[in-house]
Protein backbone atom coordinates (compact mmCIF):
# COMPACT_ATOMS: atom_id res chain seq x y z
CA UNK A 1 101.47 116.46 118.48
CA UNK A 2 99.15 115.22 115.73
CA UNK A 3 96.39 118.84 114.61
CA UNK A 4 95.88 118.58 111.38
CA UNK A 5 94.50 115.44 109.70
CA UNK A 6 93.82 115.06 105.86
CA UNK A 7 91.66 112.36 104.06
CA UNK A 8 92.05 111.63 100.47
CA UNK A 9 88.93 110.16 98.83
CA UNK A 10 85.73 112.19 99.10
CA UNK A 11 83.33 109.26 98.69
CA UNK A 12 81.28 107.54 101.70
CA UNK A 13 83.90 105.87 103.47
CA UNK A 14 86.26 109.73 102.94
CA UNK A 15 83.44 112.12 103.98
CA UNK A 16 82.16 109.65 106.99
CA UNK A 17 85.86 109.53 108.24
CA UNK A 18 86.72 113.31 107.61
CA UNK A 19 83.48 114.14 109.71
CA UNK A 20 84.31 112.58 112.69
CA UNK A 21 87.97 113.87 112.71
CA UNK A 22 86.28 117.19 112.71
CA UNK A 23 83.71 116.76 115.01
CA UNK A 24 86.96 115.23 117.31
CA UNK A 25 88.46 119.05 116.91
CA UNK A 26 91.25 118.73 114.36
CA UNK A 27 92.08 120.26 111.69
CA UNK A 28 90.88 118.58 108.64
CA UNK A 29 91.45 118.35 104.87
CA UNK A 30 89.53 116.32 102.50
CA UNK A 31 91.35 115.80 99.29
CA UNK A 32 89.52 114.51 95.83
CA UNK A 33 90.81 114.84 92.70
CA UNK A 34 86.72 115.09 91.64
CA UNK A 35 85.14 118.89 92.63
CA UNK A 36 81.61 117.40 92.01
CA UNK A 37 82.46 114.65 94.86
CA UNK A 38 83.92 117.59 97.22
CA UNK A 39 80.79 119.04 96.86
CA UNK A 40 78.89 116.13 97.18
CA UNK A 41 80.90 115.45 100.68
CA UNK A 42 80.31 118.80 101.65
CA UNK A 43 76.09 118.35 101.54
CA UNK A 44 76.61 114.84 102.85
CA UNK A 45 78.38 115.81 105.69
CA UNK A 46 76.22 118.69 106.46
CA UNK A 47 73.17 116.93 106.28
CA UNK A 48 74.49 114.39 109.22
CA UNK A 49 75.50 117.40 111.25
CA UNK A 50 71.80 119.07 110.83
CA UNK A 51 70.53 115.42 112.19
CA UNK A 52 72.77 115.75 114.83
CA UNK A 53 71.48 118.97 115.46
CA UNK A 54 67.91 117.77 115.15
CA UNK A 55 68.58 115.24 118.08
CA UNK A 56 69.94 117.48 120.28
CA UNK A 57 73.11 116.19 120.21
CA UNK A 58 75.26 120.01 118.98
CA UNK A 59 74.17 123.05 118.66
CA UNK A 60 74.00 125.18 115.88
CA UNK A 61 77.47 127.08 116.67
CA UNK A 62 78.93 123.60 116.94
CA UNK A 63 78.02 122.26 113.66
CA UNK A 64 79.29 125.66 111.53
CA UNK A 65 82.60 125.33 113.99
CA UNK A 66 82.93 121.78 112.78
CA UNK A 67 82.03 123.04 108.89
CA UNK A 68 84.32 125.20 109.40
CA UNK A 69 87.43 122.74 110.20
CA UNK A 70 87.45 120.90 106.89
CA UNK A 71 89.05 122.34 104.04
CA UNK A 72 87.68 121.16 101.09
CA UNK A 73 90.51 120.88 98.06
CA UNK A 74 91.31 119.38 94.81
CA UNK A 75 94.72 120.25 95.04
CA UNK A 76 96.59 117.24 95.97
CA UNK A 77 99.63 119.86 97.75
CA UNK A 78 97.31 121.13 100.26
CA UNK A 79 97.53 117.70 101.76
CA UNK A 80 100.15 118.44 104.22
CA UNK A 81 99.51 117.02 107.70
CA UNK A 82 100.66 115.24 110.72
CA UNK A 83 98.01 112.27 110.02
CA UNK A 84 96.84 111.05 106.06
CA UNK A 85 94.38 108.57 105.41
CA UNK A 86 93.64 107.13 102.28
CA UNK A 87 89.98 106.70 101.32
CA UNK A 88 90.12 106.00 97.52
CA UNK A 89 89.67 102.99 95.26
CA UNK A 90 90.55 99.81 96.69
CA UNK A 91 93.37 99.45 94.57
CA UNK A 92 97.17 98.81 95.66
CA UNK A 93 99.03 100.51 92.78
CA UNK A 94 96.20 103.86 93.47
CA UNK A 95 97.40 103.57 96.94
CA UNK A 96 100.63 103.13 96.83
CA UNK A 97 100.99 105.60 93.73
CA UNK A 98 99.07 107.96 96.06
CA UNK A 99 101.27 107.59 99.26
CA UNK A 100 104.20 108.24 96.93
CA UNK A 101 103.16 111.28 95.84
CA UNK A 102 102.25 112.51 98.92
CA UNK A 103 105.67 111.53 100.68
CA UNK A 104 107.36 113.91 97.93
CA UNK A 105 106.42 117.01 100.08
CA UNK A 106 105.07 115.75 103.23
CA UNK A 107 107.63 115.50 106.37
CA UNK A 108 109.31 112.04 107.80
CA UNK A 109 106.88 112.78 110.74
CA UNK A 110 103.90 111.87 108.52
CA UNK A 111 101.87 108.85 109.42
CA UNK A 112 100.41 107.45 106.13
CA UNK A 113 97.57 105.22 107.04
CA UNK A 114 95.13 103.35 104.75
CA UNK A 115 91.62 102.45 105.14
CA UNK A 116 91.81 99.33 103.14
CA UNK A 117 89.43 96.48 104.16
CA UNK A 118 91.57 93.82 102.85
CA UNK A 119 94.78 94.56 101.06
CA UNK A 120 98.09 93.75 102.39
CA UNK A 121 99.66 96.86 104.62
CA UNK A 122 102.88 95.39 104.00
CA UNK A 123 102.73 95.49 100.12
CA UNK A 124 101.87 98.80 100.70
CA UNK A 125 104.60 99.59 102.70
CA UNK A 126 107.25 98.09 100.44
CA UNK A 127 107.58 100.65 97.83
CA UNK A 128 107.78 103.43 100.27
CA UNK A 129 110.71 105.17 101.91
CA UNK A 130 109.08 104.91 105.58
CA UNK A 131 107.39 101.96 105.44
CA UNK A 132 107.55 101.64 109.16
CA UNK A 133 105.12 105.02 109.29
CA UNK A 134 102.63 103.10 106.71
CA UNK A 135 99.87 101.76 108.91
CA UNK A 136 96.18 100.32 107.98
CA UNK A 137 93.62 101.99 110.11
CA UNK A 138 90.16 100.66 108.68
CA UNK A 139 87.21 101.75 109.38
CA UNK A 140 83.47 100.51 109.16
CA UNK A 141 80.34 101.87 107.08
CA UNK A 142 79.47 104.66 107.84
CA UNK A 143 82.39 105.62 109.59
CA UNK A 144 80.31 108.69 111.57
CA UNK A 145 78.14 105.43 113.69
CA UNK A 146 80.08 102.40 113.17
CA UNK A 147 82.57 102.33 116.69
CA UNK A 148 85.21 100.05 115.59
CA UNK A 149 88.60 100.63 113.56
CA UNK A 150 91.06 98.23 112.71
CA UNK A 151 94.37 99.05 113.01
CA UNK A 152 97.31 97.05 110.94
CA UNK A 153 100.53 96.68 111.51
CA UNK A 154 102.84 95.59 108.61
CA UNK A 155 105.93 93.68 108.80
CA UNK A 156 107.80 96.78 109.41
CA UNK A 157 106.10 98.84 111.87
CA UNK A 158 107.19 101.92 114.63
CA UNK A 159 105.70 100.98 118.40
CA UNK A 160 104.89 104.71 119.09
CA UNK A 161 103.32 105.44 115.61
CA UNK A 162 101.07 102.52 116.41
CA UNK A 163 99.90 103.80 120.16
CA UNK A 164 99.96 107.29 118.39
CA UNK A 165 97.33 106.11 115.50
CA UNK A 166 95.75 104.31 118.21
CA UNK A 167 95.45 107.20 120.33
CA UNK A 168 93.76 109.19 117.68
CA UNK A 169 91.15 106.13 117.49
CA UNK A 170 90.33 106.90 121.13
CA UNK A 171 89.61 110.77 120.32
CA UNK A 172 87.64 109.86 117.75
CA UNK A 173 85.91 107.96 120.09
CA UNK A 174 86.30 105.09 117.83
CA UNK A 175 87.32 101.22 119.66
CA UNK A 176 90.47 100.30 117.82
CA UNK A 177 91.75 97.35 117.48
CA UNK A 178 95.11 96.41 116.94
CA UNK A 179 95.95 93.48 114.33
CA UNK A 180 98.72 92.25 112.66
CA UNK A 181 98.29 91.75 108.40
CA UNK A 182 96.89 89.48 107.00
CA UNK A 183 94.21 88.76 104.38
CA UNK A 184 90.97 90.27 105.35
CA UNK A 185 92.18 91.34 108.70
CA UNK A 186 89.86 90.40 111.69
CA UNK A 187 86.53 91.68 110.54
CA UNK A 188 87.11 90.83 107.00
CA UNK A 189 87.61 87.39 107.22
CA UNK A 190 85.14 86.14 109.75
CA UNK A 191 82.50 87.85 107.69
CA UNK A 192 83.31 86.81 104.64
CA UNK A 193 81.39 83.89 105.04
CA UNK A 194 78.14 85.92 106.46
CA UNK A 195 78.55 87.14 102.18
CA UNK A 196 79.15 83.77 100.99
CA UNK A 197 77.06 81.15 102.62
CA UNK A 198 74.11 83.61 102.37
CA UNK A 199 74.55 83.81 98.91
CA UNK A 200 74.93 80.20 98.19
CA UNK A 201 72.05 79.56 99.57
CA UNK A 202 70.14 82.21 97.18
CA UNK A 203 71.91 80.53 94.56
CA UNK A 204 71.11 77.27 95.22
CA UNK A 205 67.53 78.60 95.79
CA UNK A 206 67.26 77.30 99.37
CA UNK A 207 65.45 80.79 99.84
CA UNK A 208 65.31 84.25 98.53
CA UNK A 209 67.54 87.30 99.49
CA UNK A 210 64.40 88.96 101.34
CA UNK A 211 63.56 85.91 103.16
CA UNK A 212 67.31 85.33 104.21
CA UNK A 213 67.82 88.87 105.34
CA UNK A 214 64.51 89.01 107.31
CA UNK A 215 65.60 85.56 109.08
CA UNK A 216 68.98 86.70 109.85
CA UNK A 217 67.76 90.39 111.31
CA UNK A 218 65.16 88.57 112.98
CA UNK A 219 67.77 86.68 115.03
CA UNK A 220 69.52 89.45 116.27
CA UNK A 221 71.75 90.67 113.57
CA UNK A 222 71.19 94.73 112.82
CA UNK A 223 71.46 94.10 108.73
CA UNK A 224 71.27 91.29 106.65
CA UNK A 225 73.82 90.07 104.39
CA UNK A 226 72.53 91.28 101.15
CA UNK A 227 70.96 94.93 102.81
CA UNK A 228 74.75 94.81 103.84
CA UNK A 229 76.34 94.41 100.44
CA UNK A 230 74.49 96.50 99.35
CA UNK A 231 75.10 99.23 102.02
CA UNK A 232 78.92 98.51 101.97
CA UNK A 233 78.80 98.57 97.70
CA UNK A 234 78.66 95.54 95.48
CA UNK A 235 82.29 96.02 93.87
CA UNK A 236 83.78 96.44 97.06
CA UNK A 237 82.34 93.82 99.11
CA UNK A 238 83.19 91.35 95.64
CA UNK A 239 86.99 92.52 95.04
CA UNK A 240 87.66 91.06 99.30
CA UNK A 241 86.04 87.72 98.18
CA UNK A 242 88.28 88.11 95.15
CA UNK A 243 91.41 88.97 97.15
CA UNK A 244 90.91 86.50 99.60
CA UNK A 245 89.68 83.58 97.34
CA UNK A 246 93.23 84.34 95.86
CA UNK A 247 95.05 84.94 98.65
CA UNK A 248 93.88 81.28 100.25
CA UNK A 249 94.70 79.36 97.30
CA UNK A 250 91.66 79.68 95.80
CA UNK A 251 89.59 77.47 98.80
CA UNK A 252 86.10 76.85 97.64
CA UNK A 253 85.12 78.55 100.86
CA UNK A 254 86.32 82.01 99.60
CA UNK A 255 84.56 81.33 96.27
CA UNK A 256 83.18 84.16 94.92
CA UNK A 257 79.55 84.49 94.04
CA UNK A 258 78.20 84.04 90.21
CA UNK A 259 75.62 86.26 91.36
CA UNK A 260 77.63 89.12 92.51
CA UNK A 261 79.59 89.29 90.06
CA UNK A 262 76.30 89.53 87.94
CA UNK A 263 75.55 92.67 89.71
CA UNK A 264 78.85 94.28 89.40
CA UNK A 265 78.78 93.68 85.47
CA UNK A 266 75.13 94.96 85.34
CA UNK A 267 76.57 98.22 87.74
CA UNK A 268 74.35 97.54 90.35
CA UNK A 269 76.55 98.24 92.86
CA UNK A 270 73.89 98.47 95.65
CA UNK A 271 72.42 102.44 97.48
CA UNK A 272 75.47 103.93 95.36
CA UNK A 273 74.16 103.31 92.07
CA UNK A 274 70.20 103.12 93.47
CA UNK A 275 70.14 99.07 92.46
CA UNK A 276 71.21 95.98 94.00
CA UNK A 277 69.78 93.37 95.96
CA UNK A 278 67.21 95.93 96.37
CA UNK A 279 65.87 99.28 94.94
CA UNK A 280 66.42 102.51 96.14
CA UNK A 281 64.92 105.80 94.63
């Protein structure tokens, strides 16, 4: 019986995720190795439980009883539960590294998932003793609105760790679905080109970033492609084009943008650093 989940990574994607498992009535624990970004979390996350609040949606007991399920910790041992998922940099070695460490005093009954958007479950999986209990379980920005989660199975993989992660998706009240691994998943890949084309074209200077966004959200999508970017973070959204645009044998239609990786030089990284496409104060 899964009670306890921990997150490690207290950034957007951590706090969003760690929110909603509380608000679902489990135990949580959100791990960073950063006190400022605990803290940070900890306002975040309180904030969207006051707007909650504002709307009607909880009351006030509700939100401190949610508060009140997250344990807030630096200390990497106090992340001891039935469910992990990994939040951090979108690195392999940081993950792997990370799962490794956390395996040392963690039970065989752990599920160890990852919320990468586009790194290989299974070269996760390798270097760990379980790998069949490594799963991907990505989620969307911001995790606390966005309904769907894709779940990854590796090469190796466990039938009832899958329904059980998949379960958990359901009392999240998340709609999961379940893919196998491969580069940029579902999500991931289709959209890639949403990035790409859109920024060719600004390139090419068929039309600004402003005027493609506007078209785009005029026909029906919620957020342009460079509001998006910027929204999802310019490093991240650049490091899938990179994996990808490697991972397909470097096909010009994974190319990744000059422009982007302008940005990313320049750090700015999008409403994380205040500056991307656009400015935020």
């Amino acid at each position: 019986m899964i009670i306890t989940i921990c997150i490690c990574g207290a950034g957007t994607m951590g706090n969003g995720i760690a929110q909603i498992v509380a608000q679902a009535g489990y135990k949580t624990i959100l791990y960073d190795i950063e006190t400022a970004a605990l803290e940070s979390a900890r306002a975040q996350i309180f904030t969207n439980l006051e707007y909650l609040l504002k709307k009607e949606k909880i009351n006030e007991a509700q939100r401190d009883e949610i508060m009140e399920r997250i344990k807030f910790t630096n200390n990497l041992r106090d992340c001891f539960a039935q469910v992990i998922i990994e939040a951090i940099v979108e690195k392999e070695a940081a993950k792997i590294e990370l799962f490794q460490a956390l395996a040392e005093f963690n039970n065989e009954d752990t599920i160890f998932a990852s919320n990468t958007s586009s790194i290989s479950i299974s070269a996760i999986q390798q270097p760990i003793s379980f790998p069949e209990r490594v799963v991907g379980m990505h989620f969307f920005n911001p995790p606390y609105i966005m309904k769907l989660v894709e779940v990854v199975k590796g090469k190796i993989f466990n039938e009832e760790i899958i329904r059980a992660v998949m379960a958990v998706c359901e009392k999240l009240g998340k709609k999961a679905v379940l893919c196998t691994d491969f580069p940029g998943f579902i999500v991931n890949r289709v959209a890639r080109h949403y990035y790409l084309e859109s920024l060719k074209m600004a390139e090419e200077g068929i039309a600004s970033f402003e005027d493609i966004d506007r078209i785009l959200e005029e026909t029906g999508f919620k957020m342009g492609p460079f509001r998006l970017m910027d929204l999802i973070g310019m490093d991240v959204n650049l490091a899938v084009s990179e994996r990808m645009y490697e991972a397909f044998d470097k096909a010009d239609r994974f190319l990744p943008s000059q422009i982007q990786k302008e940005k990313v030089q320049k750090g700015e990284l999008g409403k994380k650093t205040g500056k991307g496409f656009y400015t935020y104060s």
